[in-house]
Protein backbone atom coordinates (compact mmCIF):
# COMPACT_ATOMS: atom_id res chain seq x y z
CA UNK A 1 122.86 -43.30 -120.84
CA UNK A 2 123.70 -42.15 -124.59
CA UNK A 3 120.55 -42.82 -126.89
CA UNK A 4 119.63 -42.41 -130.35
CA UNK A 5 116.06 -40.34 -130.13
CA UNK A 6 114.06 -38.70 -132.49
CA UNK A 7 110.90 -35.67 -131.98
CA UNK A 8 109.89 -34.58 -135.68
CA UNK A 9 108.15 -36.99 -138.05
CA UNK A 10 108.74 -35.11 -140.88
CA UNK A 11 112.25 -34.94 -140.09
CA UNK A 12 112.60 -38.77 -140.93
CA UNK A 13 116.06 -40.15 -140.40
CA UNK A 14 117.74 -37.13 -141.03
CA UNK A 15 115.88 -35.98 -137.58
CA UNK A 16 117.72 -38.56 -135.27
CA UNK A 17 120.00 -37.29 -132.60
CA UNK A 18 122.40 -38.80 -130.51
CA UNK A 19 121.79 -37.45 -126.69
CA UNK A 20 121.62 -38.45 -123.13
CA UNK A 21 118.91 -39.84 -121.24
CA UNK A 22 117.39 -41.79 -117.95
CA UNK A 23 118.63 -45.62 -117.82
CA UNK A 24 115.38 -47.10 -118.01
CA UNK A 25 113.36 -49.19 -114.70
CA UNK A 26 112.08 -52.23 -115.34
CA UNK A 27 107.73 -52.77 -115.22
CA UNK A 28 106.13 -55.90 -113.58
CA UNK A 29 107.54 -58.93 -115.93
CA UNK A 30 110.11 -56.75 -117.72
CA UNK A 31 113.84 -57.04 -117.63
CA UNK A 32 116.51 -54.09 -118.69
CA UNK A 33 118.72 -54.99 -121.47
CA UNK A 34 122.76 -54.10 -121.10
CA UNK A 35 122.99 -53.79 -124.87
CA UNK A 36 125.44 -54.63 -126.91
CA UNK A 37 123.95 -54.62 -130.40
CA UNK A 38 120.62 -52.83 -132.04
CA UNK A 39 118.91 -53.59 -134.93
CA UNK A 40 117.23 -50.67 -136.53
CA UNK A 41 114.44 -50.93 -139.64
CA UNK A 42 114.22 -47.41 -141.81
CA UNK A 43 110.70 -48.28 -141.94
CA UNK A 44 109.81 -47.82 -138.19
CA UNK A 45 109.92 -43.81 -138.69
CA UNK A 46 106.59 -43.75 -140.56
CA UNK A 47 104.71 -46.08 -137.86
CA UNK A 48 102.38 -44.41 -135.54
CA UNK A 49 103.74 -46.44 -132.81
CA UNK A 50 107.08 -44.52 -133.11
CA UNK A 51 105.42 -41.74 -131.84
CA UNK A 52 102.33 -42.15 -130.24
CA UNK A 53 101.64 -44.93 -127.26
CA UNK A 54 98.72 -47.05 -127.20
CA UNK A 55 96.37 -44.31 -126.15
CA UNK A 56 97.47 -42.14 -129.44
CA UNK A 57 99.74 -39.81 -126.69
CA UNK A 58 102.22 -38.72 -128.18
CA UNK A 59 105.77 -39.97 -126.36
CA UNK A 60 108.40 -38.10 -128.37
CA UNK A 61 111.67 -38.12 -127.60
CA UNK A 62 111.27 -41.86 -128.67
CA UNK A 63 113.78 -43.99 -129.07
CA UNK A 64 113.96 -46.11 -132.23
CA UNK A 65 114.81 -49.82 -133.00
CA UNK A 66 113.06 -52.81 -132.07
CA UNK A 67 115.67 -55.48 -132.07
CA UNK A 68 118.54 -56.00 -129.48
CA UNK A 69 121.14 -58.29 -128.27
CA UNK A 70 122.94 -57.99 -125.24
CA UNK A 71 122.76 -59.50 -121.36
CA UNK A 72 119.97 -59.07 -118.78
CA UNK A 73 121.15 -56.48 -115.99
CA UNK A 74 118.06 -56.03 -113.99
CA UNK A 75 114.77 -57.94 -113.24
CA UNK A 76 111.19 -55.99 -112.70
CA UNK A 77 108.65 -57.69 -110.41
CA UNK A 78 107.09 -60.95 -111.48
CA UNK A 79 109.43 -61.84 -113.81
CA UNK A 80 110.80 -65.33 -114.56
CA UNK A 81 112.47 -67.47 -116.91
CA UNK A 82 115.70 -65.19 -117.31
CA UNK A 83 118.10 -64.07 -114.72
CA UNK A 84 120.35 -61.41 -114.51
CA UNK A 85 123.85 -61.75 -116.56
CA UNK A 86 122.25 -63.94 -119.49
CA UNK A 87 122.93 -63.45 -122.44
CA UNK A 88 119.34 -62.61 -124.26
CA UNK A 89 118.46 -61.19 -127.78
CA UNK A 90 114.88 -60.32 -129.41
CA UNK A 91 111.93 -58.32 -130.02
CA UNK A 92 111.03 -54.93 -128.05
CA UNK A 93 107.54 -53.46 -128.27
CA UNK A 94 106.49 -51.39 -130.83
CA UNK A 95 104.88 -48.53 -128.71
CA UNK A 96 108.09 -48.23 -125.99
CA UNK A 97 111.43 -46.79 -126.55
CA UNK A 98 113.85 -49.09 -128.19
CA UNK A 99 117.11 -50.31 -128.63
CA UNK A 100 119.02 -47.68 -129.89
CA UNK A 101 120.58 -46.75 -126.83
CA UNK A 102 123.06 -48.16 -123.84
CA UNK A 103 120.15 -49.88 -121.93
CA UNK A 104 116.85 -51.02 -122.74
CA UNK A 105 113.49 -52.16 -121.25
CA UNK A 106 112.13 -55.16 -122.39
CA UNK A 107 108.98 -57.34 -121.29
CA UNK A 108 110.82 -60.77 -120.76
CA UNK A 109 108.45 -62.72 -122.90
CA UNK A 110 109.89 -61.58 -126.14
CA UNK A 111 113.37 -62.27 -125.32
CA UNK A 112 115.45 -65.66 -125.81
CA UNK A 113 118.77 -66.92 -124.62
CA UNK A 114 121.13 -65.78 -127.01
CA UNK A 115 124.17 -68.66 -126.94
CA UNK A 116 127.57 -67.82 -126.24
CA UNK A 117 128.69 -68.77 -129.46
CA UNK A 118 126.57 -66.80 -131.51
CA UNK A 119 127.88 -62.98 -131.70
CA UNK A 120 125.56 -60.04 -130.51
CA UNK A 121 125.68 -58.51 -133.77
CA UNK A 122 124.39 -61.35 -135.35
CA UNK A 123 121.94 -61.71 -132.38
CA UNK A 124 120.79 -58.64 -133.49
CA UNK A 125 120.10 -58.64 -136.67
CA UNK A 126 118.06 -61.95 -136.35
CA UNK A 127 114.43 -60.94 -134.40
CA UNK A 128 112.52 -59.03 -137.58
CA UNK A 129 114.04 -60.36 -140.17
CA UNK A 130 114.10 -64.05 -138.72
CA UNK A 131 110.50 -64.06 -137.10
CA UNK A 132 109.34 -62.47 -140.23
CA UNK A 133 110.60 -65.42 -142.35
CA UNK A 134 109.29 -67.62 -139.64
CA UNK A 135 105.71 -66.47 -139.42
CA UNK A 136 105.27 -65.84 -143.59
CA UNK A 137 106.44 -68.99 -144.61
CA UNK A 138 105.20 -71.25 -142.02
CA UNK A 139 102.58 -69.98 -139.45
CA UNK A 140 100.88 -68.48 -142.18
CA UNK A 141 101.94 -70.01 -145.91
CA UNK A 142 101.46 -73.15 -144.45
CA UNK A 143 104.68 -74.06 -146.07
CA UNK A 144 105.44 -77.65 -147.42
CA UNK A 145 107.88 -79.47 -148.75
CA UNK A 146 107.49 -79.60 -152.67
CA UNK A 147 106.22 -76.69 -153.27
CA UNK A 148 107.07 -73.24 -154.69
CA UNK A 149 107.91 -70.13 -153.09
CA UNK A 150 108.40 -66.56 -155.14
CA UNK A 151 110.69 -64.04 -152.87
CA UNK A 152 110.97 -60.46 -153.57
CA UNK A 153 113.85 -59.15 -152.23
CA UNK A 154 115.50 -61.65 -151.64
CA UNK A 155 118.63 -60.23 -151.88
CA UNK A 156 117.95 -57.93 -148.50
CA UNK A 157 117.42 -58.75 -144.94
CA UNK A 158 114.02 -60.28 -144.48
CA UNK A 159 114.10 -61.64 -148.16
CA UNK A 160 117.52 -63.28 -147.77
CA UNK A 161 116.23 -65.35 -144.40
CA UNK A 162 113.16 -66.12 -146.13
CA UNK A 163 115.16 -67.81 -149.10
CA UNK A 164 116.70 -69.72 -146.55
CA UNK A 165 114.43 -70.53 -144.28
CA UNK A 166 112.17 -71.72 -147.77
CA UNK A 167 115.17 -73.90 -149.27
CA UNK A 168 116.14 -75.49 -146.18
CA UNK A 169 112.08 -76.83 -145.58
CA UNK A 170 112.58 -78.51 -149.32
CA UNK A 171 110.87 -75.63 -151.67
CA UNK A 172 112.27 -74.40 -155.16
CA UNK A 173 112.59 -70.74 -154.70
CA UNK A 174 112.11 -68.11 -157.04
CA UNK A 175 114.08 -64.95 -155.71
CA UNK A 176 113.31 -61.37 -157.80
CA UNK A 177 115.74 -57.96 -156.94
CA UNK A 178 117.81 -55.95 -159.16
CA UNK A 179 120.18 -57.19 -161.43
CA UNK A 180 122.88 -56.64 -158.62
CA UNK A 181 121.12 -58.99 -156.24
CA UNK A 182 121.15 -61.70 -158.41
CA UNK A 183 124.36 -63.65 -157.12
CA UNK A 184 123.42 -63.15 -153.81
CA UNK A 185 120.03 -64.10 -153.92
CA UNK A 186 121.43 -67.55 -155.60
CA UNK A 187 124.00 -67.53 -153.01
CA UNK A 188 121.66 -67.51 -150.41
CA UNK A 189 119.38 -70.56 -151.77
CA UNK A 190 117.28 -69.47 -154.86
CA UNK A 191 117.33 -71.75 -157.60
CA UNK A 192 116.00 -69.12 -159.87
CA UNK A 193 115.91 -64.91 -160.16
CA UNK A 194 113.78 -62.63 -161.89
CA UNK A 195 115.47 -59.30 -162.44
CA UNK A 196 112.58 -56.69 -161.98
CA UNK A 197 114.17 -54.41 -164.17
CA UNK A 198 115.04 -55.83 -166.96
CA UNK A 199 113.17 -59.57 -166.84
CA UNK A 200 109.08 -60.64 -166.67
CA UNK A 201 107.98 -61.64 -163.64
CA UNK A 202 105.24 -63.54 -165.16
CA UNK A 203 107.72 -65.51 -166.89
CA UNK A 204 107.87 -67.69 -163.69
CA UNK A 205 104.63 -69.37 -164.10
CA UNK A 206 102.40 -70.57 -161.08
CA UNK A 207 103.76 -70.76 -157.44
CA UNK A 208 101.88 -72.25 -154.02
CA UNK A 209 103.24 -69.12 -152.23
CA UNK A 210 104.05 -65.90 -153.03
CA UNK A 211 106.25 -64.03 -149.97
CA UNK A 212 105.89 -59.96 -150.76
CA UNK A 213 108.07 -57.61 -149.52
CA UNK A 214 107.62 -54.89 -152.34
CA UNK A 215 103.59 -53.87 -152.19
CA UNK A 216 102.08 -52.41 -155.01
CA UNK A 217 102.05 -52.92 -158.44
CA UNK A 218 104.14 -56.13 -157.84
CA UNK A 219 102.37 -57.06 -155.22
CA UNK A 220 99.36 -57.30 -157.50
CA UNK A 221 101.07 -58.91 -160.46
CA UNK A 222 102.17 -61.53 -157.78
CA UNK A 223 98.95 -62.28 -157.20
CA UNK A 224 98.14 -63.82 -160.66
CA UNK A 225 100.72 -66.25 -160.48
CA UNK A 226 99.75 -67.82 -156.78
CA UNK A 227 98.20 -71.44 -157.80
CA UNK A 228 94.84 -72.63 -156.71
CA UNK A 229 95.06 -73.02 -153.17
CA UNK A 230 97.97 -71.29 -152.20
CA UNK A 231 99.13 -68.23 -150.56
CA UNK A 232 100.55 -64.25 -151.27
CA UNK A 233 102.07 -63.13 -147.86
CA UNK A 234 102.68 -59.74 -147.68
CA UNK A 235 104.52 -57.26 -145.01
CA UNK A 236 104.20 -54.21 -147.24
CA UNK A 237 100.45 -53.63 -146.41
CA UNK A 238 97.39 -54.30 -147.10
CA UNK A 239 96.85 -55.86 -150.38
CA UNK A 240 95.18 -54.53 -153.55
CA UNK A 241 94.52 -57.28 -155.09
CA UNK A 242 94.07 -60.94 -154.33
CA UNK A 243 94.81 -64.52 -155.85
CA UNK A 244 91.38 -65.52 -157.84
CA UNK A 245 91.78 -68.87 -156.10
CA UNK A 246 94.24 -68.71 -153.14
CA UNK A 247 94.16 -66.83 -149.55
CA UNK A 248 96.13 -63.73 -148.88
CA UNK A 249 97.58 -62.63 -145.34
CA UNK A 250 98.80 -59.71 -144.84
CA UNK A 251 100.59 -59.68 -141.10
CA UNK A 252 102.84 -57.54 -138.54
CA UNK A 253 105.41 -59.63 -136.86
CA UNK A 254 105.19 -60.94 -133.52
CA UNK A 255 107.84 -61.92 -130.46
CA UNK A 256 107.63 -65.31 -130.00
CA UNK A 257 110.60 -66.98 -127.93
CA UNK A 258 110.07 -70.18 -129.19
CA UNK A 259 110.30 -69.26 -133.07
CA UNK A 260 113.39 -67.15 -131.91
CA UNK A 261 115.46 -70.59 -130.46
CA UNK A 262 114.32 -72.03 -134.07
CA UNK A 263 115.85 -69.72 -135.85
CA UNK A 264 118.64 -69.44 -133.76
CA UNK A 265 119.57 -72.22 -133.68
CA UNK A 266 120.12 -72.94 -137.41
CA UNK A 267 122.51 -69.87 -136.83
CA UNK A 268 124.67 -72.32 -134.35
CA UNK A 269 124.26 -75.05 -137.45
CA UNK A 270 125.46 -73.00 -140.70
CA UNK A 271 121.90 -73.78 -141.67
CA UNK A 272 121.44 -69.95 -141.83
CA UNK A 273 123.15 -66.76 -141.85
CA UNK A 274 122.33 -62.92 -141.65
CA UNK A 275 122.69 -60.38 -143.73
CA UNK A 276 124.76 -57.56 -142.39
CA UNK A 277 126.24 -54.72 -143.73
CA UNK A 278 127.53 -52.00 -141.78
CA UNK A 279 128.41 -52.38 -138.80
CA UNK A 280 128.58 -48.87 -136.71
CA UNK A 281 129.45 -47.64 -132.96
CA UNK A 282 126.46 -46.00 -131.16
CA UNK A 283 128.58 -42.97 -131.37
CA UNK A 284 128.35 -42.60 -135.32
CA UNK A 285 124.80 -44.46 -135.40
CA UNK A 286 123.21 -41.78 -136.79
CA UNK A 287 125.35 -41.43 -139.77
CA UNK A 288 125.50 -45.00 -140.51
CA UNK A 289 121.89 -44.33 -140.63
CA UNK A 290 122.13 -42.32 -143.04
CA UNK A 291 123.61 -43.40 -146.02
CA UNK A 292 124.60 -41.53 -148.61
CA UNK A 293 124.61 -44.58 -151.00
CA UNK A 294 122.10 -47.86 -151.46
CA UNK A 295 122.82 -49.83 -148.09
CA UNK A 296 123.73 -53.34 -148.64
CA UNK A 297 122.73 -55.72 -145.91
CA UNK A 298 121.41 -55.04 -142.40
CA UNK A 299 123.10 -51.79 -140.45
CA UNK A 300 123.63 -53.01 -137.32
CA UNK A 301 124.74 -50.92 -134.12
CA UNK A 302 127.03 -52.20 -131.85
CA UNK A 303 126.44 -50.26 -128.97
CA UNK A 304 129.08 -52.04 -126.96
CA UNK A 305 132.44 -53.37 -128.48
């Protein structure tokens, strides 16, 4: 099968390679993915997971990209709850080869029925950046209606899912990006934006939860304005600084098949929508990639047309 791998760390992106390799066998309560569409975050290339297994091994050629939507074409022992020839999209383990590539192996658990109206593409550009939003705002912001949510980002593809997922549960969201994100970020929900550049962020006053993106200095300037009681949520690492009077979690995103049909779902209402950008064959994956210019959106890889 054709693959997108990469061997050299330091390489980065520019080290990825289009080549062939083994179709994959499914383990006891996996399935193999046909896929159709990859998701791929830049960010992945830096994790130790990319290259090492569990056992600190190292596993290169690894395959990147975590995210995939396509249809089930092979069952490993034990498994149940999916069947071969449904349509599925979702989460792939960190520490296996990914999605980046014709065919994938996949532990059934963190997969969900993808329905037939919703496109793989879109299917595939949901999993990080909708469980992400998911989990922040609600498993652990403890979201309510009512209250105030700050969003940086919120012009890209977790941040823009976030603002949506935040507007729709009845909170006024503050969005913050560059000045070019700032019609997008309204488009997508915000009722205010902060432009980093050029506005104060402390300008915005208090907030019950503060959904961080960004890390550093931001991330600690953020952390002044969360209200007594409330929350900074942060995917950029572990925080340096904390709210004098509120909780901080800082989290790694998890499969969950239920949270997946949620967000899903809204997909198949118009309550949501992604944020894609380029869409590229496997073919020319790895310049799609990379860019030469700021990427706007979500590249997604549509392995199959």
């Amino acid at each position: 099968m054709k693959a997108i791998v990469v061997t050299d760390q330091a390489a980065g992106m520019a080290g990825m390679r289009l080549v062939e390799r083994p179709e994959p066998k499914p383990a006891l309560n996996d399935v193999v993915v046909r896929v159709h569409a990859s998701g791929f975050t830049p960010g992945e290339l830096t994790w130790p997971s990319t290259w090492a297994d569990r056992r600190g091994r190292d596993r290169t050629p690894s395959i990147p990209g975590h995210e995939l939507a396509g249809v089930v074409s092979a069952l490993g022992y034990g498994t149940t709850g999916l069947s071969v020839g449904q349509r599925v999209f979702g989460l792939t383990d960190w520490n296996r080869d990914g999605t980046l590539a014709e065919y994938a192996a996949v532990e059934a658990r963190n997969l969900a029925p993808l329905p037939g109206d919703v496109d793989f593409a879109v299917g595939a550009s949901l999993p990080i950046s909708g469980l992400t939003g998911w989990q922040g705002l609600f498993v652990h912001g403890r979201l309510q209606a009512g209250q105030s949510v700050l969003v940086h980002g919120a012009a890209g593809g977790v941040g823009s899912i976030v603002t949506q997922l935040a507007r729709e549960a009845g909170a006024h969201v503050v969005a913050t990006g560059r000045a070019a994100d700032r019609q997008d970020a309204l488009d997508f929900g915000a009722q205010e934006f902060v432009d980093l550049d050029n506005e104060t962020l402390e300008d915005v006053g208090g907030v019950d939860l503060v959904f961080d993106v960004i890390g550093g200095e931001i991330q600690k300037r953020s952390a002044g304005l969360v209200r007594a009681g409330g929350t900074l949520v942060t995917i950029a690492g572990p925080p340096e600084a904390r709210p004098a009077e509120g909780r901080t979690v800082d989290f790694v995103v998890e499969a969950d098949r239920g949270q997946l049909r949620e967000v899903v779902q809204r997909i198949r209402d118009r309550r949501l929508r992604t944020n894609i950008g380029t869409v590229a064959a496997l073919d020319d994956a790895v310049a799609a990639l990379n860019p030469t210019e700021r990427a706007k959106g979500k590249t997604i890889i549509r392995v199959r047309s």
